[in-house]
C-alpha atoms as a PDB file:
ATOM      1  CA  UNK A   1     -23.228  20.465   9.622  1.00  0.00           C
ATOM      2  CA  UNK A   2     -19.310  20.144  10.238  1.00  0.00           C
ATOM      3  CA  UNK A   3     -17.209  17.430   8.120  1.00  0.00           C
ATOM      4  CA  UNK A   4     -15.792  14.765   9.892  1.00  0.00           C
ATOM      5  CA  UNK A   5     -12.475  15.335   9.455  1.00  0.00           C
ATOM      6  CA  UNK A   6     -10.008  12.075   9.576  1.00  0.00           C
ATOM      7  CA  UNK A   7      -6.222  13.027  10.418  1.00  0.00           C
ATOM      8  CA  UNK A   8      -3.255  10.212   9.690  1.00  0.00           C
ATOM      9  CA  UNK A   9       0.015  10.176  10.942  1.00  0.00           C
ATOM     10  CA  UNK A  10       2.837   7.674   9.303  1.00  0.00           C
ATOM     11  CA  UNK A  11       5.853   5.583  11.480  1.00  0.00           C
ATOM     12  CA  UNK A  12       6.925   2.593  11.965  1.00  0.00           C
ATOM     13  CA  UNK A  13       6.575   2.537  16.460  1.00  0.00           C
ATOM     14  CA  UNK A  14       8.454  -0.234  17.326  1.00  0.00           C
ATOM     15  CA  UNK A  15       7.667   1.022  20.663  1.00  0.00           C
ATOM     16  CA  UNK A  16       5.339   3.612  21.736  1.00  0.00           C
ATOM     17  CA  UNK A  17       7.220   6.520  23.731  1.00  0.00           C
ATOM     18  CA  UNK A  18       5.946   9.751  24.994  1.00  0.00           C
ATOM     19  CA  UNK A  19       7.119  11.286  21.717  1.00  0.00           C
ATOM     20  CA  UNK A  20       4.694   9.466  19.894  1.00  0.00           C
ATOM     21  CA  UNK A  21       2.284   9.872  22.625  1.00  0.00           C
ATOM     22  CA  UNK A  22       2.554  13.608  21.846  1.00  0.00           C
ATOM     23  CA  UNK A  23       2.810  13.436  17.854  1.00  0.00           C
ATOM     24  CA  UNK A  24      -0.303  11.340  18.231  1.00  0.00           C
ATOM     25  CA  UNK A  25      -2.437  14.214  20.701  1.00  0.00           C
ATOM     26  CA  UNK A  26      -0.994  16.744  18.297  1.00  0.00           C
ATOM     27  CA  UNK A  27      -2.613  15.131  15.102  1.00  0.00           C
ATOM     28  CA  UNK A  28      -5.656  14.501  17.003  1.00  0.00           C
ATOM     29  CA  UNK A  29      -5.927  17.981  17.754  1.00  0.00           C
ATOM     30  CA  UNK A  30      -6.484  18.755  13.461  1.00  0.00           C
ATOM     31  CA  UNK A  31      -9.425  16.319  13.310  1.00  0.00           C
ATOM     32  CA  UNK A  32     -11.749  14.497  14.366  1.00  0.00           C
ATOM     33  CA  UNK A  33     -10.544  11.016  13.797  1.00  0.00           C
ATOM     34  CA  UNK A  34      -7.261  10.103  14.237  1.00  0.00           C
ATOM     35  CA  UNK A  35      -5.606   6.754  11.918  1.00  0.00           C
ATOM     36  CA  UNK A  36      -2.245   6.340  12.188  1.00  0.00           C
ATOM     37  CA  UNK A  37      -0.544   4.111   9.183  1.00  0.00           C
ATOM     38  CA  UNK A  38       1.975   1.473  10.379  1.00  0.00           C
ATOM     39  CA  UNK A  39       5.346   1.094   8.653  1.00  0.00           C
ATOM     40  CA  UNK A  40       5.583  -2.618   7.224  1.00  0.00           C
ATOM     41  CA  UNK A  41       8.512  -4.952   8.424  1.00  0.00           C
ATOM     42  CA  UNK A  42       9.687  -4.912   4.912  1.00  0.00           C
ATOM     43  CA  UNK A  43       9.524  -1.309   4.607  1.00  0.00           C
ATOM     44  CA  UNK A  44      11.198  -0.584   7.916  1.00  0.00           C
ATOM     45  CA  UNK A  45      14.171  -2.940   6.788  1.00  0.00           C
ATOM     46  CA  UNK A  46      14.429  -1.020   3.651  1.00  0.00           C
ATOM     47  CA  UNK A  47      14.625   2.241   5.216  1.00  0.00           C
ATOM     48  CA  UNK A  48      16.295   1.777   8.782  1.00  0.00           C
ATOM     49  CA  UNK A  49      18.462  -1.090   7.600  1.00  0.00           C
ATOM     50  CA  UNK A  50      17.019  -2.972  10.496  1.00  0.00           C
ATOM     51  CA  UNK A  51      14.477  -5.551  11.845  1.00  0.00           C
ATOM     52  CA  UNK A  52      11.691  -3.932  14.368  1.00  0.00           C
ATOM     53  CA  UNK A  53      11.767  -5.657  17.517  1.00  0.00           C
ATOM     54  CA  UNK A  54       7.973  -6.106  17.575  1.00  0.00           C
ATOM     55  CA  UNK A  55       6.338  -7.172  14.221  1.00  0.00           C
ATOM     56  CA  UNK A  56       4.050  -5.071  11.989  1.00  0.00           C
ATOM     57  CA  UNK A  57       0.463  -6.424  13.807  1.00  0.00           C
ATOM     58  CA  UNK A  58       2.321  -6.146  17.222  1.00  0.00           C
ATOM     59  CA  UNK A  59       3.443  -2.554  16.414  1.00  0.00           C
ATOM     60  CA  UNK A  60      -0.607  -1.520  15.041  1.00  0.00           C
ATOM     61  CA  UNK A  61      -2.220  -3.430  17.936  1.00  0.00           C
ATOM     62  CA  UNK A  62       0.326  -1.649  20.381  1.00  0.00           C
ATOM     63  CA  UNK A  63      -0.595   1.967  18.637  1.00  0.00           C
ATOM     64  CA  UNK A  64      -4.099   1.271  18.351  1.00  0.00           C
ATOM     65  CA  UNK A  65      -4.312   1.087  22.230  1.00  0.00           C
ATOM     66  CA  UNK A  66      -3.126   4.909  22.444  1.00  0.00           C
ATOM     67  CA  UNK A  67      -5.281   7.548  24.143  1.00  0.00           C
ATOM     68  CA  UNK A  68      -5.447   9.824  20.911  1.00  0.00           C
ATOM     69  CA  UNK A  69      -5.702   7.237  18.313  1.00  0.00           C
ATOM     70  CA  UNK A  70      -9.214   6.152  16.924  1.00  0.00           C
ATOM     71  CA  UNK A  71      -7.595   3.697  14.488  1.00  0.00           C
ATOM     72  CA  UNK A  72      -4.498   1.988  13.113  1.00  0.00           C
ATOM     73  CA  UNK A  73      -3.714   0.248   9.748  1.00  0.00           C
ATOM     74  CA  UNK A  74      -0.661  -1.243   8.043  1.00  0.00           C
ATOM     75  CA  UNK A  75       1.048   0.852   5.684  1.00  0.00           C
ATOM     76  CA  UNK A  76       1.962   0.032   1.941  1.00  0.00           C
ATOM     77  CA  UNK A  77       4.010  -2.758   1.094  1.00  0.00           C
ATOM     78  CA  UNK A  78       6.145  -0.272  -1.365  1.00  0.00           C
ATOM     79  CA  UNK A  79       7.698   3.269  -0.497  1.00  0.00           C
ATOM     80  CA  UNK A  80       6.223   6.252  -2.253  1.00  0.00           C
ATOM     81  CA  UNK A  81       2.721   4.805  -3.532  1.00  0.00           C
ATOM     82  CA  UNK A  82       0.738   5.934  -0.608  1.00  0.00           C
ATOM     83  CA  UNK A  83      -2.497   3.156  -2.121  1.00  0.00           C
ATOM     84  CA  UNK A  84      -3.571   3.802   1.914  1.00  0.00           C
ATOM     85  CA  UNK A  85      -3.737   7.382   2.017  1.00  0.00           C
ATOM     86  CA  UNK A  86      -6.185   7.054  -1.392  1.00  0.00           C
ATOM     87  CA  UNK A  87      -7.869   4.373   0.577  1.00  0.00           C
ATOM     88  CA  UNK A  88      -8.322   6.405   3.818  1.00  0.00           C
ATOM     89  CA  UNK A  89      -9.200   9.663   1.794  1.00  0.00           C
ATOM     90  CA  UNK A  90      -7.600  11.784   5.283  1.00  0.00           C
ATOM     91  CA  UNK A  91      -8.533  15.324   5.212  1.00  0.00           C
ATOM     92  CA  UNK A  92      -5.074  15.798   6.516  1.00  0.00           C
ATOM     93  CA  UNK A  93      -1.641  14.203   6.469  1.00  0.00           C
ATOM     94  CA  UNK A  94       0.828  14.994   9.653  1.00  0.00           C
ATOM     95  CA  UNK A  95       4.956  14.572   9.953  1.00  0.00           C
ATOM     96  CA  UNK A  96       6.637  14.062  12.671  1.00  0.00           C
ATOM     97  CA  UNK A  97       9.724  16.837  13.019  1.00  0.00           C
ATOM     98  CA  UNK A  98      11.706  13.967  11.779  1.00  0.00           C
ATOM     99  CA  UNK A  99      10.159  13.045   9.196  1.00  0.00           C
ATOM    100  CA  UNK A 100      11.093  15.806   6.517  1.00  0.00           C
ATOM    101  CA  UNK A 101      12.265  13.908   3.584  1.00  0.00           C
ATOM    102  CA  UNK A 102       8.614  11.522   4.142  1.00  0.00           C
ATOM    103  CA  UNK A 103       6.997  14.947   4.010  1.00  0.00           C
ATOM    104  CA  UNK A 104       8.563  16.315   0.558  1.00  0.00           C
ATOM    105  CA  UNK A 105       8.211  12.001  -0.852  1.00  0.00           C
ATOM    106  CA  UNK A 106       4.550  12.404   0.016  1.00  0.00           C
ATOM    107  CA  UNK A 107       3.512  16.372  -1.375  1.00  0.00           C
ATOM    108  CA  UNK A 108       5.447  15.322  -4.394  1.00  0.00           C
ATOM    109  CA  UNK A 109       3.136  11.994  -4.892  1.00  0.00           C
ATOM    110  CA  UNK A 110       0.467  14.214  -4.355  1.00  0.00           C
ATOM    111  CA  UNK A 111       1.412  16.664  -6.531  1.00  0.00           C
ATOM    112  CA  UNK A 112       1.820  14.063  -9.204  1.00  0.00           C
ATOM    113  CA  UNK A 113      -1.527  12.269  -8.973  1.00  0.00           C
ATOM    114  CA  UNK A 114      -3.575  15.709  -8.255  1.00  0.00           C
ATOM    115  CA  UNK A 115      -4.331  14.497  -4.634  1.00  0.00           C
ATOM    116  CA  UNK A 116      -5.382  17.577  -2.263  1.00  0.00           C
ATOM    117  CA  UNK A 117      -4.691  16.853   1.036  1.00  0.00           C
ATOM    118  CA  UNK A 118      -3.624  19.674   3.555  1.00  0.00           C
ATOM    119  CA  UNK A 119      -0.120  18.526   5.550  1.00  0.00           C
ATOM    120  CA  UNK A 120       0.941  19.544   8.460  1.00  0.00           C
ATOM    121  CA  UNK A 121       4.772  18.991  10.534  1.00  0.00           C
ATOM    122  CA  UNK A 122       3.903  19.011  14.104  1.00  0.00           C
ATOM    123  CA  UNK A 123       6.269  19.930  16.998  1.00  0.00           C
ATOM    124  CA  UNK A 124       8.781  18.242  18.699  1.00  0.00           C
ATOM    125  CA  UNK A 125       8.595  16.565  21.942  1.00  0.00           C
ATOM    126  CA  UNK A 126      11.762  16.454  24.084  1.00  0.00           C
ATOM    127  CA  UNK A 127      13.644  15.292  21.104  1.00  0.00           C
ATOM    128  CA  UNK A 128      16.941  14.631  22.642  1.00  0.00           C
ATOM    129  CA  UNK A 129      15.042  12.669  24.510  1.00  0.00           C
ATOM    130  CA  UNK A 130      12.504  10.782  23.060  1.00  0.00           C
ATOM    131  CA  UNK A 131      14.020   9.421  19.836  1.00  0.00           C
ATOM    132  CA  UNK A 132      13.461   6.075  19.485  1.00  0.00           C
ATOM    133  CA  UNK A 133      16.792   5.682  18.260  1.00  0.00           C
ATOM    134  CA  UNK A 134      17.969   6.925  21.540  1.00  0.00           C
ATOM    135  CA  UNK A 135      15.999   4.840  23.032  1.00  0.00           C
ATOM    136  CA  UNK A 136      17.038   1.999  20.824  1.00  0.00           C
ATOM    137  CA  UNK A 137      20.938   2.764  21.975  1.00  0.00           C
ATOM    138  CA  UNK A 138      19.792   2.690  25.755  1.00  0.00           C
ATOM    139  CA  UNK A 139      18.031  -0.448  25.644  1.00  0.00           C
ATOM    140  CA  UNK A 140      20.871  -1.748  23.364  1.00  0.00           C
ATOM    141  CA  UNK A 141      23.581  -0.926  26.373  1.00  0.00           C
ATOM    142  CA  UNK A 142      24.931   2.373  24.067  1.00  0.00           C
ATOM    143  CA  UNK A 143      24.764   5.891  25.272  1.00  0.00           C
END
């Protein structure tokens, strides 16, 4: 019989746009279950030096109505401790193209604590595009 094999994704989707829509069918794609963990408010101050629009429920409740994803939880309250991910036991962790220094935070936690979980950067979708800090400039009035 074949594992079940549960996928996450990290971000903080103050917003769902067609680039997460296609990060999200991507990650699908390398399981079977798909659980995407939610950047907190807090967290999302810390690291974009800004407030989301929608709050941290508003953002999962918004994701967890996606096409591709089967589930969607709040992230960690700190950076780097990944308590989810230990939580969630995923068979495999995806990154956004974005999302490289996430990717080398995470494999070094993992590295650390002797956690063996396959990762996986997934491809670009119209990127000049679909950035949501593009986005976040054109709803703003910027360029």
């Amino acid at each position: 019989m074949k594992k079940h094999k549960r996928v996450v994704v990290f971000g903080i989707f103050d917003g769902v746009h067609e680039g997460h829509r296609a990060l999200f069918r991507q990650a699908k794609e390398k399981g079977d279950e798909l659980v995407v963990l939610v950047g907190r408010d807090e967290v999302c101050r810390a690291l974009k030096n800004k407030t989301p629009r929608y709050d941290e429920r508003k953002r999962a409740e918004l994701v967890r109505q996606e096409q591709w994803v089967d589930d969607a939880a709040l992230g960690d309250e700190d950076l780097s401790t990944y308590r989810v991910v230990l939580k969630l036991k995923p068979d495999v962790v995806c990154f956004g193209y974005d999302q490289k220094n996430l990717r080398e935070d995470f494999e070094r936690w993992a590295e650390e604590t002797g956690v063996e979980i396959e990762t996986v950067t997934l491809e670009p979708f119209e990127p000049d595009v679909y950035h949501t800090s593009l986005l976040s400039d054109e709803r703003e009035g910027g360029n």
